[in-house]
PDB file of N, CA and C in Angstrom:
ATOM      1  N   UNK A   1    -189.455-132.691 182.233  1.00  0.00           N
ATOM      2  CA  UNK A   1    -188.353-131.777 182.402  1.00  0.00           C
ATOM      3  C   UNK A   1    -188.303-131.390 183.866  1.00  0.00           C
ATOM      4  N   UNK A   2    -187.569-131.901 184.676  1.00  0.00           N
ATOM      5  CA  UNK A   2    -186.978-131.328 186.095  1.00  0.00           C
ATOM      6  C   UNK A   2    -186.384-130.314 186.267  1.00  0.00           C
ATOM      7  N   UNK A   3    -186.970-129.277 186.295  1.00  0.00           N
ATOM      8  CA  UNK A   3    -186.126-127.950 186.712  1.00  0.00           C
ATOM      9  C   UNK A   3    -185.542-127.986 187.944  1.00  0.00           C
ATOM     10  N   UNK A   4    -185.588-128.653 188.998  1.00  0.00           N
ATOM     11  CA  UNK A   4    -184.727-128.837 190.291  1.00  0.00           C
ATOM     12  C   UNK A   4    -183.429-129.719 189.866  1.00  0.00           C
ATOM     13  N   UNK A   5    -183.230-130.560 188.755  1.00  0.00           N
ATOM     14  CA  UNK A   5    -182.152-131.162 188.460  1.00  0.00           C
ATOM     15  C   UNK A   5    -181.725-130.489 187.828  1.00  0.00           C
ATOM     16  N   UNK A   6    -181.585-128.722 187.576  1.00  0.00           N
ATOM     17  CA  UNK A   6    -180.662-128.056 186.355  1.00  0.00           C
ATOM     18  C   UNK A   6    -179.970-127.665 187.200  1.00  0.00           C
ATOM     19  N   UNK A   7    -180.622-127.383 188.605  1.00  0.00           N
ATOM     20  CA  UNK A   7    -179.365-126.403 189.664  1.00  0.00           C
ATOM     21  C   UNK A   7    -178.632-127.066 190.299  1.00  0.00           C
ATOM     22  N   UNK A   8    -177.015-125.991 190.488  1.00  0.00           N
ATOM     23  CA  UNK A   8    -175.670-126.612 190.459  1.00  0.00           C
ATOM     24  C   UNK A   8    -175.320-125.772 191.337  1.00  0.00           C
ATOM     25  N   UNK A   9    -174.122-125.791 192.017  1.00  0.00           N
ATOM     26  CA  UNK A   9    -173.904-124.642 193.493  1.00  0.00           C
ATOM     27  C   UNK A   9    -172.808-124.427 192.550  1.00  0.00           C
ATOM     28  N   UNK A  10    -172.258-124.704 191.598  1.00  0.00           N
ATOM     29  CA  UNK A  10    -171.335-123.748 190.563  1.00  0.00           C
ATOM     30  C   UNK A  10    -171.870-122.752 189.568  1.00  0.00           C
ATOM     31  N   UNK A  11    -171.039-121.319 189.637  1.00  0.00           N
ATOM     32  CA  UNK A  11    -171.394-120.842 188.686  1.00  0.00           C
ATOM     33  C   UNK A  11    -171.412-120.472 187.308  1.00  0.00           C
ATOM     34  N   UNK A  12    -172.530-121.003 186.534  1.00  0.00           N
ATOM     35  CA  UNK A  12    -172.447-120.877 185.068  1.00  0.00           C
ATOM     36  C   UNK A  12    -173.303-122.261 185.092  1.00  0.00           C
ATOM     37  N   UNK A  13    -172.864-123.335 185.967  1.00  0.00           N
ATOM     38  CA  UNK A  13    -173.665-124.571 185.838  1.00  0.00           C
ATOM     39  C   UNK A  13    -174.733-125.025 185.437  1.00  0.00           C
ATOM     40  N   UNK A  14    -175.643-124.037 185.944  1.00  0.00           N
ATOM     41  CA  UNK A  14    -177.061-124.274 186.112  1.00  0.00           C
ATOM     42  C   UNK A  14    -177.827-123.443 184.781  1.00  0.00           C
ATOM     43  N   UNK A  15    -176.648-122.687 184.270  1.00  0.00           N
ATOM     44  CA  UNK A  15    -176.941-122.164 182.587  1.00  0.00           C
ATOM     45  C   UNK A  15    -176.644-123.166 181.832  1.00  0.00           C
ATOM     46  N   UNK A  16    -175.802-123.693 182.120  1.00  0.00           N
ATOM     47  CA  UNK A  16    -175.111-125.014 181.255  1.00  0.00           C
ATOM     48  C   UNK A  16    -176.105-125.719 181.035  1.00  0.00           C
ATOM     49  N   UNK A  17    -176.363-126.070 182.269  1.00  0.00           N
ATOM     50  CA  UNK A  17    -177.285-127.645 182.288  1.00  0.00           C
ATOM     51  C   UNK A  17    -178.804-127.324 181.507  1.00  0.00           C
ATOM     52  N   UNK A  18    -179.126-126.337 181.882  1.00  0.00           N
ATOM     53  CA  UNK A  18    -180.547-125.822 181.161  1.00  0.00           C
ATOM     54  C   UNK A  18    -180.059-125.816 179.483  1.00  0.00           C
ATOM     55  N   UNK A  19    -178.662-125.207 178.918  1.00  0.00           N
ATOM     56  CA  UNK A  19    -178.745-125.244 177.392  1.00  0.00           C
ATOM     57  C   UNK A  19    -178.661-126.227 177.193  1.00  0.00           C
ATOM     58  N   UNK A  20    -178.170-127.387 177.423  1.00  0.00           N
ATOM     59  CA  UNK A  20    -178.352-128.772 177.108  1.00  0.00           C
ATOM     60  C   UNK A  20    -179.449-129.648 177.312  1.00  0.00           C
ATOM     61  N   UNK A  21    -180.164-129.058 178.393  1.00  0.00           N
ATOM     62  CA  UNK A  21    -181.471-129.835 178.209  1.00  0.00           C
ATOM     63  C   UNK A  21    -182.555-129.328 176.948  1.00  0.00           C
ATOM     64  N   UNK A  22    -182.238-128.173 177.169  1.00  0.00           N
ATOM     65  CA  UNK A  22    -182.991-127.614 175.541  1.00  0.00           C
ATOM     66  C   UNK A  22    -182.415-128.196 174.483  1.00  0.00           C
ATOM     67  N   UNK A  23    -181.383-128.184 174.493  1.00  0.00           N
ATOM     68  CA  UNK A  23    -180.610-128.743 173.059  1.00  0.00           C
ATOM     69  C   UNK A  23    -181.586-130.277 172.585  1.00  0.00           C
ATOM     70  N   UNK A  24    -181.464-131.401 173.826  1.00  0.00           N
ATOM     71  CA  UNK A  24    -181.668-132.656 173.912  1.00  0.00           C
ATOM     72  C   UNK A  24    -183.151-132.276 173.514  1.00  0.00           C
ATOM     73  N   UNK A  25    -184.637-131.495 174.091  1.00  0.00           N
ATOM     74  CA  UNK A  25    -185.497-131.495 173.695  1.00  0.00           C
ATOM     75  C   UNK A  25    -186.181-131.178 172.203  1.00  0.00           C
ATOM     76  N   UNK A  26    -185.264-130.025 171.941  1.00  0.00           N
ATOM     77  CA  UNK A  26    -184.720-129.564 170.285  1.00  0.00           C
ATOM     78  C   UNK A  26    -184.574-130.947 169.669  1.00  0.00           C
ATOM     79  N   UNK A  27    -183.821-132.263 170.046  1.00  0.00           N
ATOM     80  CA  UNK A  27    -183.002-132.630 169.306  1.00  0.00           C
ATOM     81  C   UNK A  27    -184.720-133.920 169.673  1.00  0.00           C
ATOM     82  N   UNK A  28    -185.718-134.093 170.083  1.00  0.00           N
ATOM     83  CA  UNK A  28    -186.638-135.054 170.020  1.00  0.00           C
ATOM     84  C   UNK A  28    -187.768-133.944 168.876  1.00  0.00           C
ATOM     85  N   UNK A  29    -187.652-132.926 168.679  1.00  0.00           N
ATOM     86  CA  UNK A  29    -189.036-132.298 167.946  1.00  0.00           C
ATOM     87  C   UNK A  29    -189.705-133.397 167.221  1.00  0.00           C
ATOM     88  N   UNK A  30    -190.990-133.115 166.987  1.00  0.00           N
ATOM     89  CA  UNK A  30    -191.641-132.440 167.254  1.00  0.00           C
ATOM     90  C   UNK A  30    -192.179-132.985 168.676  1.00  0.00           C
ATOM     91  N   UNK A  31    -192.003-132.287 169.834  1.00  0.00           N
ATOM     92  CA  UNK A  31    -192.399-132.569 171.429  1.00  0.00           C
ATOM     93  C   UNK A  31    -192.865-131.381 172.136  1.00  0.00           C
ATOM     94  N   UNK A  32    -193.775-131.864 172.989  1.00  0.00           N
ATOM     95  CA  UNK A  32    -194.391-131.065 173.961  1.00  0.00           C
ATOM     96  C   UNK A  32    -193.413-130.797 175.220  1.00  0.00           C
ATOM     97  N   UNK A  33    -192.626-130.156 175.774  1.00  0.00           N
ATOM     98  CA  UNK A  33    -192.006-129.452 176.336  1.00  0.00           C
ATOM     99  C   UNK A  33    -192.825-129.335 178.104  1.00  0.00           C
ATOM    100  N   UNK A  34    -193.044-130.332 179.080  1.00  0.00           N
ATOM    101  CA  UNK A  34    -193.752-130.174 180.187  1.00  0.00           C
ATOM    102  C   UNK A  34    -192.883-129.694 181.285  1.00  0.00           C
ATOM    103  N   UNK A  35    -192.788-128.362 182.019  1.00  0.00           N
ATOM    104  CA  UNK A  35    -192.076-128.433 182.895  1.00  0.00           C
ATOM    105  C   UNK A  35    -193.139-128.046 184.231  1.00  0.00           C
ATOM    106  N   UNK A  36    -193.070-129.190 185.120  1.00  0.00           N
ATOM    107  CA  UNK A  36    -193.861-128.933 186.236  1.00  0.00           C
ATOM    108  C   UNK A  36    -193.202-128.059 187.510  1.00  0.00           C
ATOM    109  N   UNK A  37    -194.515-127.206 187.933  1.00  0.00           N
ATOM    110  CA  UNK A  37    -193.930-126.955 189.447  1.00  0.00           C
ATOM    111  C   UNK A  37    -192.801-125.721 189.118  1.00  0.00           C
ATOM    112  N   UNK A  38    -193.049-125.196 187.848  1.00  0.00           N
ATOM    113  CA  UNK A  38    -192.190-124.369 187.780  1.00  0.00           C
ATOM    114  C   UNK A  38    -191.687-123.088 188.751  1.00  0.00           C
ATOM    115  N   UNK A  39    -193.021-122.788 188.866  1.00  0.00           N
ATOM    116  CA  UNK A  39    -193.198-121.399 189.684  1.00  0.00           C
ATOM    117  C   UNK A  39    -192.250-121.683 191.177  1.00  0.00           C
ATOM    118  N   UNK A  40    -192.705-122.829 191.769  1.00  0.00           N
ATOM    119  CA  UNK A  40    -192.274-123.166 193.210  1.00  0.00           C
ATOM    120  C   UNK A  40    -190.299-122.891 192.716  1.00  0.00           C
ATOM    121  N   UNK A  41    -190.141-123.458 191.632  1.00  0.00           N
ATOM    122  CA  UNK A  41    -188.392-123.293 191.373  1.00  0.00           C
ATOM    123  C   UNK A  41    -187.966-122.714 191.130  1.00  0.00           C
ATOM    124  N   UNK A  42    -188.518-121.425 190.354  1.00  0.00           N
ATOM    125  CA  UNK A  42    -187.596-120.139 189.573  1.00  0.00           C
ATOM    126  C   UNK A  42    -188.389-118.930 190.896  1.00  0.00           C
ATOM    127  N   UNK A  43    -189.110-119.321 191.922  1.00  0.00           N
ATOM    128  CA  UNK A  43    -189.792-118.657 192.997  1.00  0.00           C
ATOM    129  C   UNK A  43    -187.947-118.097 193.877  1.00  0.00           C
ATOM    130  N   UNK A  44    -187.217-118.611 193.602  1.00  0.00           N
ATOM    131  CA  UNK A  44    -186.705-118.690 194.490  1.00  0.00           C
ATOM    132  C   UNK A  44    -185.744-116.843 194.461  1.00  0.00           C
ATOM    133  N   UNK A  45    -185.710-116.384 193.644  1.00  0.00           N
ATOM    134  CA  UNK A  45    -185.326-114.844 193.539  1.00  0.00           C
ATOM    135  C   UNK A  45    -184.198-114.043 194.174  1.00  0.00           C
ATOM    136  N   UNK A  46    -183.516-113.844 194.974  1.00  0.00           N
ATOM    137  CA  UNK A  46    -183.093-113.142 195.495  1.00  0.00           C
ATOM    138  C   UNK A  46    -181.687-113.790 196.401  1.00  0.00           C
ATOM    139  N   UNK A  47    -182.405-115.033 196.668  1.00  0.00           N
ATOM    140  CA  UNK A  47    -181.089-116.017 197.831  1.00  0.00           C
ATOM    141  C   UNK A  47    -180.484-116.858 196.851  1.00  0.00           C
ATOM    142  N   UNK A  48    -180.440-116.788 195.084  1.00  0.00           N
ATOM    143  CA  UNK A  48    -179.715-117.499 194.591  1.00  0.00           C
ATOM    144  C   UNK A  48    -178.603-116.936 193.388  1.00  0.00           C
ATOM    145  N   UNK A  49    -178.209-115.771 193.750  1.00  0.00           N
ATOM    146  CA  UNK A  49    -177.475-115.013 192.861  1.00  0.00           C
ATOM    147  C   UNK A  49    -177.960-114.401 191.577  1.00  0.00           C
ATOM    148  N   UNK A  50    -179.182-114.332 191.351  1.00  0.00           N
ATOM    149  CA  UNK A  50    -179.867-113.851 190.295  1.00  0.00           C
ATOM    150  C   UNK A  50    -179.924-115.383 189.316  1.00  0.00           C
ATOM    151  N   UNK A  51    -179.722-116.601 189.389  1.00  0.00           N
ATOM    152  CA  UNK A  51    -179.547-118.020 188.512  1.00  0.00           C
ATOM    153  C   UNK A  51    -180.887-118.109 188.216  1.00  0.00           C
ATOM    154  N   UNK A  52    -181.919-117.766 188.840  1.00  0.00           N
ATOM    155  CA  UNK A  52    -183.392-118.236 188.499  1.00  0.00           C
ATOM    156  C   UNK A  52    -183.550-117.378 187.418  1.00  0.00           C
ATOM    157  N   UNK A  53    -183.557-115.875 187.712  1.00  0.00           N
ATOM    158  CA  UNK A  53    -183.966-114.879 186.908  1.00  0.00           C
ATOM    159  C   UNK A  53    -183.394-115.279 185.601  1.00  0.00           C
ATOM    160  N   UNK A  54    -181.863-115.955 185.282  1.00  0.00           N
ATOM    161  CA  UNK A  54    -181.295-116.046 184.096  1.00  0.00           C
ATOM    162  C   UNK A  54    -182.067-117.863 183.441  1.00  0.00           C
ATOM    163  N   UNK A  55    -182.103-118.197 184.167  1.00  0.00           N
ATOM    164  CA  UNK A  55    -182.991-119.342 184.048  1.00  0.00           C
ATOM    165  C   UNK A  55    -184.680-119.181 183.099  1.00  0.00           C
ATOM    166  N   UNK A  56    -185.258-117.932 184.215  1.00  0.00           N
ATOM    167  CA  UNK A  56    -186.609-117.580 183.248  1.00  0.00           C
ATOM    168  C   UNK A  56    -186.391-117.108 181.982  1.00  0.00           C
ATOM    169  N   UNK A  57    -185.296-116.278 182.335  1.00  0.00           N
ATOM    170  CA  UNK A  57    -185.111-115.363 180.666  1.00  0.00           C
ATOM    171  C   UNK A  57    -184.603-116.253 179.742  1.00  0.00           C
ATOM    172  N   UNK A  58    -184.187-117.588 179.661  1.00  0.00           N
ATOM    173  CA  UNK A  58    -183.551-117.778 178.621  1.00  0.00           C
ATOM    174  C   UNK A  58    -185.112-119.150 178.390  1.00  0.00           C
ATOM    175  N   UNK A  59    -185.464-119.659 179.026  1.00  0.00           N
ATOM    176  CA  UNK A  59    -187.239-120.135 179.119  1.00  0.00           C
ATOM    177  C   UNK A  59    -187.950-119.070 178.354  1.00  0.00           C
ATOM    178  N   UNK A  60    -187.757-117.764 178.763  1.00  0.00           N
ATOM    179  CA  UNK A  60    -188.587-116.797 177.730  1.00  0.00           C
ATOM    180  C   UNK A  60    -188.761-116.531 176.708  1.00  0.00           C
ATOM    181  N   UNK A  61    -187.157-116.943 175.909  1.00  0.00           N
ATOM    182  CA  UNK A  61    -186.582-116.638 174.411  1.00  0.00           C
ATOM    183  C   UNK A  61    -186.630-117.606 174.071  1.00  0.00           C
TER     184      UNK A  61
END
């Protein structure tokens, strides 16, 4: 799972692209779910319109 390939310089995009990659992983169960290097990508906080923060939270739920 590439979390640098979910982000989009449109907004809503990069929500998009993340529910569909869940969907697609949903749609292989039963799977192990690897996302590397996370920290370095959702690190990014403050210079990206809040997209990371909505990114972790929906990773959270």
């Amino acid at each position: 799972f590439d979390v640098g390939a979910l982000y989009n310089k449109y907004h809503g995009e990069t929500e998009r692209n993340l529910r569909e990659s869940l969907k697609a992983s949903e749609a292989m169960a039963p799977c192990v779910l690897w996302i590397d290097e996370i920290e370095k990508t959702l690190g990014a906080g403050d210079s990206d319109g809040g997209t990371s923060s909505r990114v972790l939270g929906t990773l959270l739920t």
